[in-house]
Each structure stands twice: as structure tokens, then as C-alpha cells.
C-alpha atoms as a PDB file:
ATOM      1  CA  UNK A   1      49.204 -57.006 -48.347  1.00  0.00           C
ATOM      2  CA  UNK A   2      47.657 -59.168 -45.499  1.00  0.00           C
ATOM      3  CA  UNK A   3      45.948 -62.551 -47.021  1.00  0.00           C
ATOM      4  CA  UNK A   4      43.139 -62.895 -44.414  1.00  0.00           C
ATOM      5  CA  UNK A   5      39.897 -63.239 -44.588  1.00  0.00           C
ATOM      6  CA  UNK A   6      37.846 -62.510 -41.792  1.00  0.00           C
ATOM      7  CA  UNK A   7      36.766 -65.485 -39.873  1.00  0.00           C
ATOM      8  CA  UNK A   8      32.606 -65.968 -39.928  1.00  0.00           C
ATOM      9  CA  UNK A   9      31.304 -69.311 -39.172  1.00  0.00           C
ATOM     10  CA  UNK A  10      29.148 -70.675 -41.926  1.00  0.00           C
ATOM     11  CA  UNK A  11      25.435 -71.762 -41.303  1.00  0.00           C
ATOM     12  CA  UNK A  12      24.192 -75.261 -41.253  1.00  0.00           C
ATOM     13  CA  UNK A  13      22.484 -74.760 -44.294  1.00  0.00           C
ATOM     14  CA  UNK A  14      25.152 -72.914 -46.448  1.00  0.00           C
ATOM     15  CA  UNK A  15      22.623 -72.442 -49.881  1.00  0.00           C
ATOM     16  CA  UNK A  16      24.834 -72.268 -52.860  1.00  0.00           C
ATOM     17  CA  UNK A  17      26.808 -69.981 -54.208  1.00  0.00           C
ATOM     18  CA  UNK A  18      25.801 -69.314 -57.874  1.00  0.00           C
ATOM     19  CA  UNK A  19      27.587 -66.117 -58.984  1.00  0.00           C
ATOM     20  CA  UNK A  20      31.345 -64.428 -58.212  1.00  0.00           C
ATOM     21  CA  UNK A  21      29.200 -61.296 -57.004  1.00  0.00           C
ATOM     22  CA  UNK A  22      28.016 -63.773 -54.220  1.00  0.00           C
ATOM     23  CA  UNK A  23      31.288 -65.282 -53.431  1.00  0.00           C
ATOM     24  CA  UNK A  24      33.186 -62.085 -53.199  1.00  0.00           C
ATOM     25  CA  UNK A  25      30.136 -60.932 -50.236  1.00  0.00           C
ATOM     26  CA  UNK A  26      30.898 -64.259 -49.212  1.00  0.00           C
ATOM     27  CA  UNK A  27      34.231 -63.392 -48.448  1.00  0.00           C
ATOM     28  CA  UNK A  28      34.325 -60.498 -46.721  1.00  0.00           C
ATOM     29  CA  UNK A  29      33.685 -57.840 -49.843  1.00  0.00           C
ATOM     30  CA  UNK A  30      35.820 -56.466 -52.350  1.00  0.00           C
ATOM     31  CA  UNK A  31      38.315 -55.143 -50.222  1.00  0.00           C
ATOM     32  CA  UNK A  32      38.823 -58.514 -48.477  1.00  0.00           C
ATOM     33  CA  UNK A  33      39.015 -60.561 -51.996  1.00  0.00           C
ATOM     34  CA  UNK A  34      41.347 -57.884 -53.079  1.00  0.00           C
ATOM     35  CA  UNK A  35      43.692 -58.429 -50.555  1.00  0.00           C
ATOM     36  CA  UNK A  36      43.550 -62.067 -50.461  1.00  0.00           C
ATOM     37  CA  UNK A  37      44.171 -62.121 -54.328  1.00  0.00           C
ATOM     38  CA  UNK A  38      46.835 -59.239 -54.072  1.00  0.00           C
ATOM     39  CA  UNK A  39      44.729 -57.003 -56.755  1.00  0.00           C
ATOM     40  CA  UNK A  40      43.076 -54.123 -56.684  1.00  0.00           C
ATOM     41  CA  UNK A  41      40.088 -53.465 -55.719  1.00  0.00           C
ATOM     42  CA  UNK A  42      38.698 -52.112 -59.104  1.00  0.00           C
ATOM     43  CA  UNK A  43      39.960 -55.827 -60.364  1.00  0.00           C
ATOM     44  CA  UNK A  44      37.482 -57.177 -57.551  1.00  0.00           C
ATOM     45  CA  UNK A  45      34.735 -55.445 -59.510  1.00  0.00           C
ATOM     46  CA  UNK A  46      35.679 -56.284 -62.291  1.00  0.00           C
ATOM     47  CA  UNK A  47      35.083 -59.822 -61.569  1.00  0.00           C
ATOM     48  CA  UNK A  48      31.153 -59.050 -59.890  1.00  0.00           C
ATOM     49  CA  UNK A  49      30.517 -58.335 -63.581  1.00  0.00           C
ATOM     50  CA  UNK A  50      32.910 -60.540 -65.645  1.00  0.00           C
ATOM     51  CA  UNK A  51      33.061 -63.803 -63.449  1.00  0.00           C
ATOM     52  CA  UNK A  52      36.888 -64.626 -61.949  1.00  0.00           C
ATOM     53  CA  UNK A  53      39.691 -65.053 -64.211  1.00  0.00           C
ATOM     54  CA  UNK A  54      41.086 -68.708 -64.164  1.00  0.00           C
ATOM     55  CA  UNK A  55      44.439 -67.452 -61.900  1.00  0.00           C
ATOM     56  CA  UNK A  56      42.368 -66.814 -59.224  1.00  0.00           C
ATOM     57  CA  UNK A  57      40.151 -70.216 -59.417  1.00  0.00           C
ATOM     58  CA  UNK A  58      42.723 -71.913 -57.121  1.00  0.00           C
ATOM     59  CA  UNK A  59      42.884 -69.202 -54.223  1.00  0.00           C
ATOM     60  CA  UNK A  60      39.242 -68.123 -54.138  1.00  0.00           C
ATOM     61  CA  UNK A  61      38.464 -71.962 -53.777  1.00  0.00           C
ATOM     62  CA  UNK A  62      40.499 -72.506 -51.191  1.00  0.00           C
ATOM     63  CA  UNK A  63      39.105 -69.294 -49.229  1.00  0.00           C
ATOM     64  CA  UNK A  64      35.319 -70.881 -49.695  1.00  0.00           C
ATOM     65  CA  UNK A  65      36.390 -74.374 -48.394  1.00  0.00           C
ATOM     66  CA  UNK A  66      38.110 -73.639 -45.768  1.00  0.00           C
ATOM     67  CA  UNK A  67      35.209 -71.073 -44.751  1.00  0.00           C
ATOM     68  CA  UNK A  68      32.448 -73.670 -45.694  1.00  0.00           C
ATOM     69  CA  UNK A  69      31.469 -72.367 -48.288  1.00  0.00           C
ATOM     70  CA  UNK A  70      28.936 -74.166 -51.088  1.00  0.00           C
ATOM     71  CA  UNK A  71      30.102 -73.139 -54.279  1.00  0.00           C
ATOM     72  CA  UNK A  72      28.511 -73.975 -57.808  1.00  0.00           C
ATOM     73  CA  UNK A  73      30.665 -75.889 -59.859  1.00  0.00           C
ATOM     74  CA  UNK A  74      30.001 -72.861 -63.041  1.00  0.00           C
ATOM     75  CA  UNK A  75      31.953 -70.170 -60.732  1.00  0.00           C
ATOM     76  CA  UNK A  76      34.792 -71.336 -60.999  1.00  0.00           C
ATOM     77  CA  UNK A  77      34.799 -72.547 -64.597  1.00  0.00           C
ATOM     78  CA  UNK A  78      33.478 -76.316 -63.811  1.00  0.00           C
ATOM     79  CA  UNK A  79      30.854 -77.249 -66.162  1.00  0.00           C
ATOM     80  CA  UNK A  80      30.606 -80.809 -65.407  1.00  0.00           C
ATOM     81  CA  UNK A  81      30.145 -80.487 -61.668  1.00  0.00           C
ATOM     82  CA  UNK A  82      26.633 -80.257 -59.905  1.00  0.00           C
ATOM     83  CA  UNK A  83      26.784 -77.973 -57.031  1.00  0.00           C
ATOM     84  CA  UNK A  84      27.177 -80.260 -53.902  1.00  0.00           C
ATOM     85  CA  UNK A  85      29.631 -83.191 -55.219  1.00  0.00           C
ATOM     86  CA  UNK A  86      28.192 -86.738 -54.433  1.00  0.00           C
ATOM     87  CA  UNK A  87      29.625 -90.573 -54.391  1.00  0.00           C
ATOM     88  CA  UNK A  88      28.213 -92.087 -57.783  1.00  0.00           C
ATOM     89  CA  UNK A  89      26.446 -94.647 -56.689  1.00  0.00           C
ATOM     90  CA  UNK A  90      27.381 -98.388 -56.058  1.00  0.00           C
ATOM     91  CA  UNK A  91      24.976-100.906 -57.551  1.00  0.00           C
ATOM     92  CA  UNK A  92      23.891-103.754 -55.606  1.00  0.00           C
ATOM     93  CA  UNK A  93      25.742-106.344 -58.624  1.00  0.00           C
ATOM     94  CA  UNK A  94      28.752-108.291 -58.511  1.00  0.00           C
ATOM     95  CA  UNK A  95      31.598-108.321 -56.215  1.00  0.00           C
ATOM     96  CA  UNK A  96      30.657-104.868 -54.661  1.00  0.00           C
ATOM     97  CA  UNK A  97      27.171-105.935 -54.017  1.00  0.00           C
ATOM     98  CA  UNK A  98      28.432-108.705 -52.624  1.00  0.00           C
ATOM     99  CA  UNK A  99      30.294-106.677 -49.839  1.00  0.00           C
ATOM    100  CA  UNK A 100      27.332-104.391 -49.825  1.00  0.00           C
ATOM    101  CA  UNK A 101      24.967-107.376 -49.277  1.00  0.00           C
ATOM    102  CA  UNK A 102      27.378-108.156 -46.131  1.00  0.00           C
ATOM    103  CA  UNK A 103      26.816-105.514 -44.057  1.00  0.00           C
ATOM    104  CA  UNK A 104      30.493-103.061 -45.714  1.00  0.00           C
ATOM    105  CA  UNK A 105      30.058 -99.295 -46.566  1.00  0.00           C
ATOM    106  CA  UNK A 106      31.188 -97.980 -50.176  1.00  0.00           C
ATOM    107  CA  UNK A 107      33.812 -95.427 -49.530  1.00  0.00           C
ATOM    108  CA  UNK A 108      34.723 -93.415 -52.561  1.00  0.00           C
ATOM    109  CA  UNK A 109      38.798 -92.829 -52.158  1.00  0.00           C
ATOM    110  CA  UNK A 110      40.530 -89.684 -53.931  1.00  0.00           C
ATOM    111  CA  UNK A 111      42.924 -90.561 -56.868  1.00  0.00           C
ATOM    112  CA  UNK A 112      45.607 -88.004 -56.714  1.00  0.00           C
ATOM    113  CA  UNK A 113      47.446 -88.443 -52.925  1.00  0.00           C
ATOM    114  CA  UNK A 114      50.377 -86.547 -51.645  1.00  0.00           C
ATOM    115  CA  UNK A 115      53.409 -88.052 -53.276  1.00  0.00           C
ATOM    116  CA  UNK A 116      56.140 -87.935 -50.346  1.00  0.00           C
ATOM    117  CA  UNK A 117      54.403 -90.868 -48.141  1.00  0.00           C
ATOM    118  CA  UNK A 118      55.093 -93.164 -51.510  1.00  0.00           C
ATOM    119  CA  UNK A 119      58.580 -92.330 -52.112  1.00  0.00           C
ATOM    120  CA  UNK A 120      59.568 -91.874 -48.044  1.00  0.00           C
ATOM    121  CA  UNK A 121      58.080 -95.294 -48.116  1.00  0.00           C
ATOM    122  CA  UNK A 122      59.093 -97.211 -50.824  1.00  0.00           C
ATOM    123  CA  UNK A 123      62.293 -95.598 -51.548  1.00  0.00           C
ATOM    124  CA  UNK A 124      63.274 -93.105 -54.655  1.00  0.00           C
ATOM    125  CA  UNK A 125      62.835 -96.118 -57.177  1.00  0.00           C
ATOM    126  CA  UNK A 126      58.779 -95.432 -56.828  1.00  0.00           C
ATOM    127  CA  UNK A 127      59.481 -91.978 -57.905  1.00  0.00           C
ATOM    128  CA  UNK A 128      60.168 -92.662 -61.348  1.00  0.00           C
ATOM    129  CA  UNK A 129      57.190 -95.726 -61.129  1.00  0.00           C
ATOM    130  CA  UNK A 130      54.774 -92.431 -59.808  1.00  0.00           C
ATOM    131  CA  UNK A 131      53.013 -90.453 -62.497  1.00  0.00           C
ATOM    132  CA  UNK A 132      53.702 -87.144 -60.139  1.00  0.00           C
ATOM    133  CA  UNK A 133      52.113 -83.353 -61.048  1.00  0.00           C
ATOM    134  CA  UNK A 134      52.576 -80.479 -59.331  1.00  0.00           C
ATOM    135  CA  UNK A 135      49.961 -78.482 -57.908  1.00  0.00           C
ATOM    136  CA  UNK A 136      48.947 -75.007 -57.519  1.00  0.00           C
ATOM    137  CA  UNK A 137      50.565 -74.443 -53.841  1.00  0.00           C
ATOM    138  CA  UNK A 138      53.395 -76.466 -54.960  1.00  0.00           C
ATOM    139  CA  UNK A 139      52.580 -79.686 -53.303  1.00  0.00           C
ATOM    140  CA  UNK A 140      53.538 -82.384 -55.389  1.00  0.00           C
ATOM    141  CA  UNK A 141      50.672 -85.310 -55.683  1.00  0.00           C
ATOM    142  CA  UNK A 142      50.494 -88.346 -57.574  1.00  0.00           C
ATOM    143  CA  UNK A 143      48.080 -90.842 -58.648  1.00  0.00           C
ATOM    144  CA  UNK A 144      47.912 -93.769 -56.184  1.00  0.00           C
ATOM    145  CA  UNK A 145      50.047 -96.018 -57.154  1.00  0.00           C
ATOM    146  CA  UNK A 146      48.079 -99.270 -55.763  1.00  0.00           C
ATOM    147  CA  UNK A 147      45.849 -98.410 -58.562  1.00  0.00           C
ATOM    148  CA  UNK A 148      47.403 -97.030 -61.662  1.00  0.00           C
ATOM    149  CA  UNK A 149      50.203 -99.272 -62.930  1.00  0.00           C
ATOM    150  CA  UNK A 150      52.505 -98.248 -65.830  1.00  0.00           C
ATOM    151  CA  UNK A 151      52.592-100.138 -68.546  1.00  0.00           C
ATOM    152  CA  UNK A 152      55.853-101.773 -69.835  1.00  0.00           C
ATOM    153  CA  UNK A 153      56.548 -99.756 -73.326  1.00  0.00           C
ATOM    154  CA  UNK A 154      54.369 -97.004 -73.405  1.00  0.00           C
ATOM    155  CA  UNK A 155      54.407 -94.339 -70.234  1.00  0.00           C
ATOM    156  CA  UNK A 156      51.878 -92.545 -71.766  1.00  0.00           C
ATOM    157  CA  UNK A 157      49.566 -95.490 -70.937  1.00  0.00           C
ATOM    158  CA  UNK A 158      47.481 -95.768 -67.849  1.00  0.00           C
ATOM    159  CA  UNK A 159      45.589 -98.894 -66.584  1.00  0.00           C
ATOM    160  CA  UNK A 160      43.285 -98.954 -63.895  1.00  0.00           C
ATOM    161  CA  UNK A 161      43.249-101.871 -61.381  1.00  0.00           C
ATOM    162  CA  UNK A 162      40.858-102.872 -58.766  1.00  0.00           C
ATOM    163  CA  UNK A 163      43.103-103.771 -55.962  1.00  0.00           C
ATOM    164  CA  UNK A 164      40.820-106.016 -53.436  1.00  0.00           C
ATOM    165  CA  UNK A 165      42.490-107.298 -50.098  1.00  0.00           C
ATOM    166  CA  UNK A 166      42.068-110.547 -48.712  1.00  0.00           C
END
């Protein structure tokens, strides 16, 4: 079975969408979600009524972002998510406000990063320094390692450092 979806640009206002009946329309229809999930298409219907089962979170989400799609949070089993993600908020205090003050943007970074650039570049020592996972498609990622440091004695233990260059 073919895993396309047919291409359709996405408007400049994308509204949100709040229910898997929406996405699946969204996506080209049942028979498009079907194939893209490798299901059939009374499974696809299934999930207009029932809401997508967690194996299919990953795949579906991937479809909507790389089609532009706004998705809310609750679709995909995120409860703690609003709809559109945003930067929290830097306040104006202390050695950010500072840089603020100064004329510098605040940048929100992700956490997890691909983990090959780290070990390519620092040799197969960082590898067991990395605190590595696996993800969905297989890419391995890791949690960047200029700001989580292990702690000597307990590897369960995470600390969080601000890392600020001169």
C-alpha cells in the first residue's frame, strides 16, 4: 500500500483542528488515512467515532506537519498542550533581562537533538556521557549535552545548567 497523501497547500489561516473526524478530511479522507496508516478503511471509521489509537499518534502527526496542518493538542492524546504551541515568556529580570534590555532576542532551543553530530564530534566516549532514546522513525536523539550533565554516582540523576558564552 502506497503511503501518500495527496499534496494540498494549506491556507494562511489554517483554523484548528479539534476532532480525528477533521483530521482524517484533512488528509485526504478515509481512504487516504487508510493507506497512509496501512489499515483498513473500516479502522479509519472507526477512529471518526472513537478518536485515533496511540500507534497511529506518531504517523498522523507527521502527515499534519508536514501538510501544515494546526492540530489541537487533545487529538492526539496531549492534554497539557494549547493548540498553537508558544515560547513561555522571558521576564524582563535578571541576567536575561539584562540581554533583553540590550537589544538580544529570546530564542527558545529544543532539548532532545539528533545524537550522531555529538558522538561524530566528540568521539564514542560522549556516547556513554549522552542520555540517548530512540524515537518512533528510529532516529536516535539525545538530550543536549551542553545542558544536561550526569551526575557522578547516580545516572538516574539529571541537572540542568544554564550554559552562557562569553
Amino acid at each position: 500500500m502506497s503511503q501518500s497523501i495527496p499534496d494540498t497547500p494549506p491556507g494562511p489561516t489554517a483554523a484548528t483542528l479539534n476532532s480525528a473526524s477533521a483530521v482524517i478530511d484533512a488528509l485526504g479522507g478515509t481512504q487516504a488515512v487508510a493507506e497512509l496508516l496501512q489499515v483498513g478503511a473500516s479502522a479509519v471509521s472507526n477512529y471518526r467515532k472513537n478518536g485515533f489509537p496511540a500507534r497511529a499518534h506518531y504517523t498522523l502527526s507527521r502527515a499534519c506537519i508536514a501538510r501544515g496542518l494546526n492540530v489541537a493538542g487533545h487529538v492526539f492524546g496531549e492534554t497539557d498542550r494549547p493548540a498553537t504551541p508558544a515560547m513561555a515568556p522571558v521576564h524582563a529580570d535578571g541576567l536575561s533581562g539584562f540581554f533583553i534590555d540590550a537589544g538580544f532576542e529570546a530564542i527558545s532551543m529544543p532539548v532532545l537533538q539528533p545524537a550522531a553530530p555529538f558522538i561524530d564530534r566528540m568521539g564514542e566516549e560522549m556516547r556513554r556521557r549522552l542520555y540517548t532514546f530512540t524515537d518512533p522513525a528510529g532516529e536516535q536523539l539525545c538530550l543536549r549535552p551542553d545542558q544536561f550533565l550526569q551526575l557522578p554516582g547516580d545516572p538516574a540523576r539529571l541537572t540542568r545548567v544554564v550554559v552562557i558564552h562569553s
